[in-house]
PDB file of N, CA and C in Angstrom:
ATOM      1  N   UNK A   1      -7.426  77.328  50.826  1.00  0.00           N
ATOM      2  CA  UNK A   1      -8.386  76.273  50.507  1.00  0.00           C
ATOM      3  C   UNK A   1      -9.263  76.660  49.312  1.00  0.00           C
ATOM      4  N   UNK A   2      -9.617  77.907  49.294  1.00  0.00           N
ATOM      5  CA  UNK A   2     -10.375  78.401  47.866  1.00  0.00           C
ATOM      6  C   UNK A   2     -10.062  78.242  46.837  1.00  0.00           C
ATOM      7  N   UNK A   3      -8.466  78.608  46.592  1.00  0.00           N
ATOM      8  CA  UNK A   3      -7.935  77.828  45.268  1.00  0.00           C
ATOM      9  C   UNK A   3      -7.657  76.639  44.925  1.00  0.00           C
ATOM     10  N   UNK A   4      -7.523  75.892  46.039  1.00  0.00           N
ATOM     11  CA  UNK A   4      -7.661  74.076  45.936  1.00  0.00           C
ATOM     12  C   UNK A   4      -9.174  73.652  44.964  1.00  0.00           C
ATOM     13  N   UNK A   5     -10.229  74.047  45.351  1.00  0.00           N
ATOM     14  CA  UNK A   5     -11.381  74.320  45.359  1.00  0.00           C
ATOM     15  C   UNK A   5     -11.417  74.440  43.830  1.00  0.00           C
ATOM     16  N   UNK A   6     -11.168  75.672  43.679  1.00  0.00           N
ATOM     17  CA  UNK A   6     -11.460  76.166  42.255  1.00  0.00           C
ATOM     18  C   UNK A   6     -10.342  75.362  41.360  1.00  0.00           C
ATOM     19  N   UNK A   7      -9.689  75.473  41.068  1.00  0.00           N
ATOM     20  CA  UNK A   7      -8.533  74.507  40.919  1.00  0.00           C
ATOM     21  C   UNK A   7      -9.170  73.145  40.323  1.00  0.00           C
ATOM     22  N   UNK A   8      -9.648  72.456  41.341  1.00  0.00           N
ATOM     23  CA  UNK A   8     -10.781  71.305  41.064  1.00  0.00           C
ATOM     24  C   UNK A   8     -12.127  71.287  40.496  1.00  0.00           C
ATOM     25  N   UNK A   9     -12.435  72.573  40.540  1.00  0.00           N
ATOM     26  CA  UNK A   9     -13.374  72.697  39.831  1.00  0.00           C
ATOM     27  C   UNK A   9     -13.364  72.800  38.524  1.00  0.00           C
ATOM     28  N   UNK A  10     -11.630  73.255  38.338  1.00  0.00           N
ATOM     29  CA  UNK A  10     -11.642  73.825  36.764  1.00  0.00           C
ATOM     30  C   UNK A  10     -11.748  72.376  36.200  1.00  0.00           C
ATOM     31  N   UNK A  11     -10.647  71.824  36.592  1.00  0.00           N
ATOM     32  CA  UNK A  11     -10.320  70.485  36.186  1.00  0.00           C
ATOM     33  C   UNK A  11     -11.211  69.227  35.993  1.00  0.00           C
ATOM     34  N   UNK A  12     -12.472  69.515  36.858  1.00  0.00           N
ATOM     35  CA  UNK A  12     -13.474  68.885  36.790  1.00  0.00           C
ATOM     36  C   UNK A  12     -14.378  68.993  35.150  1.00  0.00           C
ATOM     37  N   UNK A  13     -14.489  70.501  34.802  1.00  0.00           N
ATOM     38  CA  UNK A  13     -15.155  71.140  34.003  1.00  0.00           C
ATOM     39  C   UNK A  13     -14.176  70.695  32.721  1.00  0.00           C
ATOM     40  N   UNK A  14     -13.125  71.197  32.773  1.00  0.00           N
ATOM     41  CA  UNK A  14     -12.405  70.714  31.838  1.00  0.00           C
ATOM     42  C   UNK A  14     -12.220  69.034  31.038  1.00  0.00           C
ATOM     43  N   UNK A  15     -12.641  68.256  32.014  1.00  0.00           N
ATOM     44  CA  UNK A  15     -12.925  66.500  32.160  1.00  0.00           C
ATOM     45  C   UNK A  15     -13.781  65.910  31.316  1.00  0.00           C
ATOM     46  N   UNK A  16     -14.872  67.115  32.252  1.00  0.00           N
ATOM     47  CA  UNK A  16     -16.301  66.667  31.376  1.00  0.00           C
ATOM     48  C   UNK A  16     -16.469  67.142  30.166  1.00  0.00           C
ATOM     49  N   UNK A  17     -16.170  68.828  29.399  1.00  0.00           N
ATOM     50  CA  UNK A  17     -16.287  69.158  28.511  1.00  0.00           C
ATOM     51  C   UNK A  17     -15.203  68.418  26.976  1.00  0.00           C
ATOM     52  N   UNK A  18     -14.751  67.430  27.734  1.00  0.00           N
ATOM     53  CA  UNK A  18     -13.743  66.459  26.754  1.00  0.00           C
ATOM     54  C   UNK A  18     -14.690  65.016  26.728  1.00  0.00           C
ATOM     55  N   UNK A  19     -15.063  64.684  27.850  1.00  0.00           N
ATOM     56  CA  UNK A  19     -16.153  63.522  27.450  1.00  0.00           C
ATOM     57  C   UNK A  19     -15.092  62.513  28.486  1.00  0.00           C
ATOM     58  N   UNK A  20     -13.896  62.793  29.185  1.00  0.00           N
ATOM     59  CA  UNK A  20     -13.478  61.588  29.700  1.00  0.00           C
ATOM     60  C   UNK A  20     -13.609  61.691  31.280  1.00  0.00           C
ATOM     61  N   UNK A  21     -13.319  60.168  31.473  1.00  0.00           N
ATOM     62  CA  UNK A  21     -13.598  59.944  32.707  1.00  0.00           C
ATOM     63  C   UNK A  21     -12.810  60.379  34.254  1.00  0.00           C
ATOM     64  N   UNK A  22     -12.428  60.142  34.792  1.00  0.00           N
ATOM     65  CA  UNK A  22     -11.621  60.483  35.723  1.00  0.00           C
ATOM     66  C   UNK A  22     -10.704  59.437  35.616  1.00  0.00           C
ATOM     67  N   UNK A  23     -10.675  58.265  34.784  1.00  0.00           N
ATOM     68  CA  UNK A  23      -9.886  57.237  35.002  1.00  0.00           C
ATOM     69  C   UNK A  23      -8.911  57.621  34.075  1.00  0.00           C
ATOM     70  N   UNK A  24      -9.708  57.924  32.608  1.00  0.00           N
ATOM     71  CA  UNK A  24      -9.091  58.527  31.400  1.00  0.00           C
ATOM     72  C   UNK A  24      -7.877  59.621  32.119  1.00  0.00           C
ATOM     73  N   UNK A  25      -8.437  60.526  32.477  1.00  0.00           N
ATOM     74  CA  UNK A  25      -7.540  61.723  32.858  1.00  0.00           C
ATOM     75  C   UNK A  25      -6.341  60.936  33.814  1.00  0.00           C
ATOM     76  N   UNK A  26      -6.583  60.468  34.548  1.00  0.00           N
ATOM     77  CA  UNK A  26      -6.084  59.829  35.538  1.00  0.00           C
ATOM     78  C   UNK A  26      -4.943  58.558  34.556  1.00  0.00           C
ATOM     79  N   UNK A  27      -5.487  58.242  33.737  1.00  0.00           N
ATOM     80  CA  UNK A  27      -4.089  57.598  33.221  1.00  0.00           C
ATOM     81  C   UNK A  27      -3.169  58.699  32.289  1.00  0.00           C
ATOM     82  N   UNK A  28      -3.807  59.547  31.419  1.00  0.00           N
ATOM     83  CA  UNK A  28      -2.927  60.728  30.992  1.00  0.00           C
ATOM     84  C   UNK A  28      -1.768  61.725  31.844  1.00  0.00           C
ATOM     85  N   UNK A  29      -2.242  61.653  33.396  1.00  0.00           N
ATOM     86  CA  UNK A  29      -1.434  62.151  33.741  1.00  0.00           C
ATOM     87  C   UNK A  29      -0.794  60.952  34.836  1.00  0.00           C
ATOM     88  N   UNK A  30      -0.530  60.369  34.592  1.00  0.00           N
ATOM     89  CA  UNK A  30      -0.144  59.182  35.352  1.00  0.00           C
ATOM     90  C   UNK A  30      -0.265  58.783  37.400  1.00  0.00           C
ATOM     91  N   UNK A  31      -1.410  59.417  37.028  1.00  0.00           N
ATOM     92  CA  UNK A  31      -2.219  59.136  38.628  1.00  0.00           C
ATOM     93  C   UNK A  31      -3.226  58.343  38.828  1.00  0.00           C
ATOM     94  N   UNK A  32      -3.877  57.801  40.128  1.00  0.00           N
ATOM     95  CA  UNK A  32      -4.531  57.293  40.289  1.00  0.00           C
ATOM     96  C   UNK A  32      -5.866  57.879  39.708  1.00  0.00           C
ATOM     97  N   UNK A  33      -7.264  57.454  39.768  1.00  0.00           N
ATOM     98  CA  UNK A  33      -8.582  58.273  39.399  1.00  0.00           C
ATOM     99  C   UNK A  33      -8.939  58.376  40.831  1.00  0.00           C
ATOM    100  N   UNK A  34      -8.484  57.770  42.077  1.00  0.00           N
ATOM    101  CA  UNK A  34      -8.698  58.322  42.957  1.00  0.00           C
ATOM    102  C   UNK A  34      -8.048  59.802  43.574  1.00  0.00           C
ATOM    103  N   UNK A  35      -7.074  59.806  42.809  1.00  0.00           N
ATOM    104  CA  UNK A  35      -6.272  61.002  43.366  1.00  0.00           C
ATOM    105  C   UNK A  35      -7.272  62.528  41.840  1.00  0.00           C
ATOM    106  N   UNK A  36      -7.772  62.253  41.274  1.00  0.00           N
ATOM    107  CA  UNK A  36      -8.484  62.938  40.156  1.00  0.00           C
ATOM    108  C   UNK A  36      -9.549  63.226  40.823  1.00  0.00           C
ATOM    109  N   UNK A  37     -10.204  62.286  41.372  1.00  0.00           N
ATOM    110  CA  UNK A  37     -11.705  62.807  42.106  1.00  0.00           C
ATOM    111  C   UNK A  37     -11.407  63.663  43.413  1.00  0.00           C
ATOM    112  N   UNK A  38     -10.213  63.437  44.353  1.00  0.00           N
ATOM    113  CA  UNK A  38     -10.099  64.506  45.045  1.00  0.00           C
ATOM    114  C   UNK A  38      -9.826  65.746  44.797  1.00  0.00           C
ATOM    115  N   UNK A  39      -8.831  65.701  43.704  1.00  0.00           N
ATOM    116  CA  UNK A  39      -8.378  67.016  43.356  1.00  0.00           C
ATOM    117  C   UNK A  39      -9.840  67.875  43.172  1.00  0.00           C
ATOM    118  N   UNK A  40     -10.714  67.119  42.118  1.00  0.00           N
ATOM    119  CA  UNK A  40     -11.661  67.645  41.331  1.00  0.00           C
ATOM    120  C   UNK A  40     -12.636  68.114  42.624  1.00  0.00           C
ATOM    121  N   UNK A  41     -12.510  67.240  44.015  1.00  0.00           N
ATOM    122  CA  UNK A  41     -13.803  67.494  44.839  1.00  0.00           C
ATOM    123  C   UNK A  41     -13.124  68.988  45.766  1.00  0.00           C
ATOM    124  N   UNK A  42     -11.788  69.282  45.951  1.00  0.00           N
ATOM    125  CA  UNK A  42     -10.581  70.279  46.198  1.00  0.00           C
ATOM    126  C   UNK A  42     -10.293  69.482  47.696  1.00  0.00           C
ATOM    127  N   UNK A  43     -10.485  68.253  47.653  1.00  0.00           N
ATOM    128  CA  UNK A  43     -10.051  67.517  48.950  1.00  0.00           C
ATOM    129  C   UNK A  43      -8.616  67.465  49.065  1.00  0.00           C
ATOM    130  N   UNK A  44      -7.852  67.596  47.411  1.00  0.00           N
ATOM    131  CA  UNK A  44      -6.574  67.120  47.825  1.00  0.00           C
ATOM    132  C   UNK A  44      -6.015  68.566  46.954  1.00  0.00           C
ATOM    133  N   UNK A  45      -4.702  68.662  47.430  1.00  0.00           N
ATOM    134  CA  UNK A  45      -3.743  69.923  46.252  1.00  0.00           C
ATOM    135  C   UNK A  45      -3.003  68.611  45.552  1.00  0.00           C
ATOM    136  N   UNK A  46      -2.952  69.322  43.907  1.00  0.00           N
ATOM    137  CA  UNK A  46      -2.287  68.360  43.522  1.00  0.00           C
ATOM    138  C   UNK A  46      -0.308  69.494  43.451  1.00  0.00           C
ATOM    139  N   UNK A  47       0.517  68.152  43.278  1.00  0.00           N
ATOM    140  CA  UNK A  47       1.824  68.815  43.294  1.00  0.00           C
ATOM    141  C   UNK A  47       1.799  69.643  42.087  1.00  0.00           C
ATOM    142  N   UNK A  48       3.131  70.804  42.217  1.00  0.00           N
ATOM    143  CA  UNK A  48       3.525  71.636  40.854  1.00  0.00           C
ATOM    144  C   UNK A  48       3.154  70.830  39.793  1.00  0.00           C
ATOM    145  N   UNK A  49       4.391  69.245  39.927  1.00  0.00           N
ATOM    146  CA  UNK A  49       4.600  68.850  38.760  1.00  0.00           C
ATOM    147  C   UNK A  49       3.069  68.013  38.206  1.00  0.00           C
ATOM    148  N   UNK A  50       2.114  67.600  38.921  1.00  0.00           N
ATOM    149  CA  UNK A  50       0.942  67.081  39.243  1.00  0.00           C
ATOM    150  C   UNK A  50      -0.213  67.970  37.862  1.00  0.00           C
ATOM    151  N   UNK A  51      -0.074  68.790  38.227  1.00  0.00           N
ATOM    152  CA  UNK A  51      -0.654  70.463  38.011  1.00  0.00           C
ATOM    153  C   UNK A  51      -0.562  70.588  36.759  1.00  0.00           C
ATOM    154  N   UNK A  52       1.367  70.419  36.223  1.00  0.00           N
ATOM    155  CA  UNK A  52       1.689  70.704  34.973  1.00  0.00           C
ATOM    156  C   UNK A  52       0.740  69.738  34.190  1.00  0.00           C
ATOM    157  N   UNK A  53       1.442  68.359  34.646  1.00  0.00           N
ATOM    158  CA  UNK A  53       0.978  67.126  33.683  1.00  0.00           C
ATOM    159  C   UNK A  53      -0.714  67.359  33.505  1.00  0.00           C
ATOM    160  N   UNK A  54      -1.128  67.590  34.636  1.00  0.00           N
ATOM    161  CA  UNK A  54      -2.999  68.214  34.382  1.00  0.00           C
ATOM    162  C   UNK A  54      -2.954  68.657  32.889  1.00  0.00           C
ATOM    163  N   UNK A  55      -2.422  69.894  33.117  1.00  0.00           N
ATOM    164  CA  UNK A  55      -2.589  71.485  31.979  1.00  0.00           C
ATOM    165  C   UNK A  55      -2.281  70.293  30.725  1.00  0.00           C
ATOM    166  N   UNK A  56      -0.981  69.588  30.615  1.00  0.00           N
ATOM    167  CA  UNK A  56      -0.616  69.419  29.699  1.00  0.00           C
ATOM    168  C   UNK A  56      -1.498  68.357  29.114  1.00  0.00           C
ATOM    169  N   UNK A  57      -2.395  67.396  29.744  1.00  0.00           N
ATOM    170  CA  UNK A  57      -3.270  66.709  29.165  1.00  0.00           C
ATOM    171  C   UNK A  57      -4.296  67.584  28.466  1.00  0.00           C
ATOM    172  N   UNK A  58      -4.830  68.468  29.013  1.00  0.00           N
ATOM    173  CA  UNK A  58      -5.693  69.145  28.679  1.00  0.00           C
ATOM    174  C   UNK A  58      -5.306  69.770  27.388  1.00  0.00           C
ATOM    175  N   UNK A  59      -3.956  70.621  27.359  1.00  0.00           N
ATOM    176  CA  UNK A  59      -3.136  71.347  26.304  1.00  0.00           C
ATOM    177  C   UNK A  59      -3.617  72.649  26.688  1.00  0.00           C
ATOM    178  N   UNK A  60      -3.292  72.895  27.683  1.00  0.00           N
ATOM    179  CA  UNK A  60      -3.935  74.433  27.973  1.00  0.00           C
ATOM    180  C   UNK A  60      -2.748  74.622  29.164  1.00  0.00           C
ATOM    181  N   UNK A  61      -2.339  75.904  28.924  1.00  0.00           N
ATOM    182  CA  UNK A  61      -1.677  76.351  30.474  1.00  0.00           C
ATOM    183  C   UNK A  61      -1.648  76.380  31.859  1.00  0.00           C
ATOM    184  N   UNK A  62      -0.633  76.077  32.738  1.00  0.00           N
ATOM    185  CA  UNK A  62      -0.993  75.785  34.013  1.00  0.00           C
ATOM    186  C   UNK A  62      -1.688  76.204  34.622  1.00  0.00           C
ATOM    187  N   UNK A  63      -1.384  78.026  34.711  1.00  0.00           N
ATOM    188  CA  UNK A  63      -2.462  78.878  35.047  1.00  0.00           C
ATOM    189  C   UNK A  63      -4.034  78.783  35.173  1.00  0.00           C
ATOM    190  N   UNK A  64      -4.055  78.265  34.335  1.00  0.00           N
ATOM    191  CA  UNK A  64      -5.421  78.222  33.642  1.00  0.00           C
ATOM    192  C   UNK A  64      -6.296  77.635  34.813  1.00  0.00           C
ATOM    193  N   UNK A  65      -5.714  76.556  34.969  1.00  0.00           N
ATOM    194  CA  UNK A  65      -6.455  75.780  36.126  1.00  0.00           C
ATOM    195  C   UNK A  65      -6.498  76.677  37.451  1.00  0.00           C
ATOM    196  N   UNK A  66      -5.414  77.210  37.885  1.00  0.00           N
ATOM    197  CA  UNK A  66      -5.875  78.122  38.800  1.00  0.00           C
ATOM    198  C   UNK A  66      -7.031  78.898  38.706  1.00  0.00           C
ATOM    199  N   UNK A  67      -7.539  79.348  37.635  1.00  0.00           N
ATOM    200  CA  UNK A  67      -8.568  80.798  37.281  1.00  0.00           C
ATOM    201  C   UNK A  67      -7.778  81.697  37.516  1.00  0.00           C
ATOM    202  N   UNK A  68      -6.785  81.654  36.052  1.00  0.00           N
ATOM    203  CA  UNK A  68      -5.973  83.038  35.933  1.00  0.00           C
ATOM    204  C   UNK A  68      -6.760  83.883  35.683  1.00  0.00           C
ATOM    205  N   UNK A  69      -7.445  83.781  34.395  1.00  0.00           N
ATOM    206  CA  UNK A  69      -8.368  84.891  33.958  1.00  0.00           C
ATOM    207  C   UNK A  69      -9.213  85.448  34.909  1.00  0.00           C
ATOM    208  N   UNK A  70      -9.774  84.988  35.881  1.00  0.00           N
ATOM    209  CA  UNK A  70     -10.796  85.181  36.682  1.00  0.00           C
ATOM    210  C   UNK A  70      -9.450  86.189  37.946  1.00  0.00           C
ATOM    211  N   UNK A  71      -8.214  86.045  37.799  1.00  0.00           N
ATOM    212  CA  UNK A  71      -7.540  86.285  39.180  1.00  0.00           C
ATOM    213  C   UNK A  71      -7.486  88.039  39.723  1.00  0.00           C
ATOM    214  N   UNK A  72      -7.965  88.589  38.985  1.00  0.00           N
ATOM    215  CA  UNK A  72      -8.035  90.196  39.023  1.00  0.00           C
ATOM    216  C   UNK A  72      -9.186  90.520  39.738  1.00  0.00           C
ATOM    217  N   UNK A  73     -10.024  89.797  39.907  1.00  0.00           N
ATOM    218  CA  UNK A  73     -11.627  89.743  40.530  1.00  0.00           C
ATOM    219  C   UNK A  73     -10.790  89.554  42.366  1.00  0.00           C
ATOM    220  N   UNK A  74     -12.089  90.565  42.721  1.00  0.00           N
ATOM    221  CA  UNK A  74     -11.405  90.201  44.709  1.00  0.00           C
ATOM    222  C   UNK A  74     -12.778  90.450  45.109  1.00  0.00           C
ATOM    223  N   UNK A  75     -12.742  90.564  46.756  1.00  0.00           N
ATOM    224  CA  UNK A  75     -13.401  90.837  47.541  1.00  0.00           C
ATOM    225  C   UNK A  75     -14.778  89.791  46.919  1.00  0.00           C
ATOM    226  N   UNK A  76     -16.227  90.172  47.303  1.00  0.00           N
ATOM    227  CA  UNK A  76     -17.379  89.412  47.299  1.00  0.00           C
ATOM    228  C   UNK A  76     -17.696  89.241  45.854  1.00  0.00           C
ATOM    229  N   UNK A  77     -17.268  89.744  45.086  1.00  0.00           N
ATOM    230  CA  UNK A  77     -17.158  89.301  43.314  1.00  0.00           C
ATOM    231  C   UNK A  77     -16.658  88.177  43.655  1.00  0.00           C
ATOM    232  N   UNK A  78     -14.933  88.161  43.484  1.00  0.00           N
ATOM    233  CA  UNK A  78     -14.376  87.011  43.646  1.00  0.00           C
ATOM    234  C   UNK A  78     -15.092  85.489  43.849  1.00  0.00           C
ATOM    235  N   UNK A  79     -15.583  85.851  45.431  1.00  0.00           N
ATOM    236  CA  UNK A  79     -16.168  84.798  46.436  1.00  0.00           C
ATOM    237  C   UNK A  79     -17.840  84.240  45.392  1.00  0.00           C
ATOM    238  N   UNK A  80     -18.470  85.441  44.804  1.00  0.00           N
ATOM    239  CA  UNK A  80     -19.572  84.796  44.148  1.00  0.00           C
ATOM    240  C   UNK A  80     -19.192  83.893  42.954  1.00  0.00           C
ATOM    241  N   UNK A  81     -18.150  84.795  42.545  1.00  0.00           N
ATOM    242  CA  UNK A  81     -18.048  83.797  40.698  1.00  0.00           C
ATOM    243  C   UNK A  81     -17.180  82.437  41.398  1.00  0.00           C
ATOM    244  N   UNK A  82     -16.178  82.649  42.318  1.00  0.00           N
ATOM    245  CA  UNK A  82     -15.744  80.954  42.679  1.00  0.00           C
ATOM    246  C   UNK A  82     -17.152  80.249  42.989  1.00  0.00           C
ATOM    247  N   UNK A  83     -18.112  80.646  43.930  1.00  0.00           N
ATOM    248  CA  UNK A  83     -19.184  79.950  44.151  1.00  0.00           C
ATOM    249  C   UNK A  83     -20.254  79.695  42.676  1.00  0.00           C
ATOM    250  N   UNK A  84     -20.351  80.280  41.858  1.00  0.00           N
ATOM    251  CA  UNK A  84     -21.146  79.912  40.781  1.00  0.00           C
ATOM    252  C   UNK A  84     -20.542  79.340  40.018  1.00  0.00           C
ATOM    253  N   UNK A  85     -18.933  79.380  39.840  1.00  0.00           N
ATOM    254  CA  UNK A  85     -17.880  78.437  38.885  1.00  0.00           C
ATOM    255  C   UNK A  85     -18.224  76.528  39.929  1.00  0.00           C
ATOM    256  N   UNK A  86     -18.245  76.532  41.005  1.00  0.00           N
ATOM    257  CA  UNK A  86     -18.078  75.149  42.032  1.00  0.00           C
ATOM    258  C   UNK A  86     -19.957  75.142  41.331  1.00  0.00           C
ATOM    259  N   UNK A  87     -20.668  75.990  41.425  1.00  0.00           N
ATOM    260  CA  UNK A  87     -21.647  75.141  41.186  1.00  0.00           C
ATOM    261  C   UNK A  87     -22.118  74.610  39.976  1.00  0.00           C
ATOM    262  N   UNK A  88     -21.527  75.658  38.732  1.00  0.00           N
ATOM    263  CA  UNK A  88     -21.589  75.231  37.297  1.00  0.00           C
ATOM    264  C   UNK A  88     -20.805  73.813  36.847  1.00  0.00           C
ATOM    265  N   UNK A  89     -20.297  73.612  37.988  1.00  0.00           N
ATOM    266  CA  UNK A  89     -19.217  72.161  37.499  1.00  0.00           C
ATOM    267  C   UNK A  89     -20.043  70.662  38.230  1.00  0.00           C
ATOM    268  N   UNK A  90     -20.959  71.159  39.030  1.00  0.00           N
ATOM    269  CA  UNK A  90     -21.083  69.984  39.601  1.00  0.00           C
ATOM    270  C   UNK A  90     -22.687  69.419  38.529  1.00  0.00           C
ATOM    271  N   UNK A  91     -22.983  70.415  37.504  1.00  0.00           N
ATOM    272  CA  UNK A  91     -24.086  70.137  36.785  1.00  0.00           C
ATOM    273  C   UNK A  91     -23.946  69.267  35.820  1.00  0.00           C
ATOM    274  N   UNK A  92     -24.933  68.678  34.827  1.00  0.00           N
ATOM    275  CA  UNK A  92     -25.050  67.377  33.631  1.00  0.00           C
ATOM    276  C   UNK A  92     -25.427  68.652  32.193  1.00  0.00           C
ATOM    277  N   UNK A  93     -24.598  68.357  31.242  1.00  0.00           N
ATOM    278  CA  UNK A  93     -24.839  68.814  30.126  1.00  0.00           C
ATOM    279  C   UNK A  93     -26.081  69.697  30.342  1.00  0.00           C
ATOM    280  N   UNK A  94     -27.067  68.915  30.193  1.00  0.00           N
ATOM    281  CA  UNK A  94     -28.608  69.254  30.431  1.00  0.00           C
ATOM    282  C   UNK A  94     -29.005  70.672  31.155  1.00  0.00           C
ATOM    283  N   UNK A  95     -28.306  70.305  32.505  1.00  0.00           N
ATOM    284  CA  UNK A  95     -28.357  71.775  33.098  1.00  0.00           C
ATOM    285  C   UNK A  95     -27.819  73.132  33.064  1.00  0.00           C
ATOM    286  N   UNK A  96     -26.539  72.536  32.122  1.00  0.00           N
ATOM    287  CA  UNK A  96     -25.728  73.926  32.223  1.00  0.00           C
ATOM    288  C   UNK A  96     -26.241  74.473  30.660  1.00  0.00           C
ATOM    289  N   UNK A  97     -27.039  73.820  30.111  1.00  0.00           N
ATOM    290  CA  UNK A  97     -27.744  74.221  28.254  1.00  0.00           C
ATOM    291  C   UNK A  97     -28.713  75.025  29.130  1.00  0.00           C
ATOM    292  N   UNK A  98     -29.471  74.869  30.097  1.00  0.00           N
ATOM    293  CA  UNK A  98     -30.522  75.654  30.348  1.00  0.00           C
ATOM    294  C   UNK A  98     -29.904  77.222  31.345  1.00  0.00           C
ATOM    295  N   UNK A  99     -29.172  76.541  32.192  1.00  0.00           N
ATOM    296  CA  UNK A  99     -28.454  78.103  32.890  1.00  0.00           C
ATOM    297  C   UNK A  99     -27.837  78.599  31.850  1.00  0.00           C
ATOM    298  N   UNK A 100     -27.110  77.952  30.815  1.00  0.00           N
ATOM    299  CA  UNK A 100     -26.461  79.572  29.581  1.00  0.00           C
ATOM    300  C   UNK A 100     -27.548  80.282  29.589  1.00  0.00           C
ATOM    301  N   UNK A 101     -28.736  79.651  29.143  1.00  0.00           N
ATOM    302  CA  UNK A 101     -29.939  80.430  28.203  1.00  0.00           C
ATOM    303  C   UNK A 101     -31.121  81.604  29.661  1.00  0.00           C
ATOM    304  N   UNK A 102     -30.697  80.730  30.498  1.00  0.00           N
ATOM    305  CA  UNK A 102     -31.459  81.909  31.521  1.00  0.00           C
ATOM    306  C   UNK A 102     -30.274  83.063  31.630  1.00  0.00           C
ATOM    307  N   UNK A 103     -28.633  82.711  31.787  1.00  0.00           N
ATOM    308  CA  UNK A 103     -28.191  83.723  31.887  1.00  0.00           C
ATOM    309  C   UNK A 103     -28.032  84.332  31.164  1.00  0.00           C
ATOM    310  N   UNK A 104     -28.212  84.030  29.171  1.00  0.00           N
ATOM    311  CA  UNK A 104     -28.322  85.206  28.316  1.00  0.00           C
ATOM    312  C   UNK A 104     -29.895  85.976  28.452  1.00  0.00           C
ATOM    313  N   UNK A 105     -30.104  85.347  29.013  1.00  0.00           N
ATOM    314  CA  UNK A 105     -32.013  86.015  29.446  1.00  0.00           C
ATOM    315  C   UNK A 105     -31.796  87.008  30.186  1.00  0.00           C
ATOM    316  N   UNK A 106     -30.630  86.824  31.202  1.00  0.00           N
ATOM    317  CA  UNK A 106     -30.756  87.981  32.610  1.00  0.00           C
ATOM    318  C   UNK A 106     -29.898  89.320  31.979  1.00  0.00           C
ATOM    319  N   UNK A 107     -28.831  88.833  31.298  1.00  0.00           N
ATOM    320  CA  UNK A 107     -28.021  89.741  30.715  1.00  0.00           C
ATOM    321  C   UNK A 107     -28.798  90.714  29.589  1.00  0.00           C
ATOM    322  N   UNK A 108     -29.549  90.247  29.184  1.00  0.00           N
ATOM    323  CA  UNK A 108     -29.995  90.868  27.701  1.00  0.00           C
ATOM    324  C   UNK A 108     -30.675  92.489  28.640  1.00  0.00           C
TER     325      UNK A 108
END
């Protein structure tokens, strides 16, 4: 269920940082926008071929949507960055301009 999750989260993030809607996406890959908002909420798995057509709207690799890059991370790492990736996606432009800048604040 965690990677359903994240999965949807990517895809969510990926949506918004293009400017389209769920309907938009949802006709690119030739699905409903209801079947887009589940994926995105991780209510639903989408199929292999589902998955591909995703990546390929996007133009980015299948993987990707999984959180390949992120897939070397385990144990309570893992579990925090999926939980701060689900919560960075559910934010408005607005909020995620101000969490970069606190988190280059915490890092510095």
């Amino acid at each position: 269920m965690e990677l359903q999750k994240l999965f949807g989260a990517n895809v969510r993030n990926l949506r918004k940082a293009r400017g389209w809607t769920q309907e938009q996406l949802a006709e690119r890959v030739d699905v409903t926008y209801e079947t887009i908002g589940k994926i995105e909420r991780g209510q639903a798995a989408p199929s292999f071929d589902v998955a591909e057509k995703i990546a390929l709207a996007f133009s980015i690799a299948t993987p990707v949507l999984f959180g390949a890059a992120a897939s070397t991370e385990t144990g309570e790492r893992a579990r925090l960055l999926t939980d701060i990736q689900r919560t960075l996606s559910k934010m408005n432009d607005d909020q995620l301009a101000r969490t970069a800048k606190a988190l280059r604040a915490l890092a510095e």
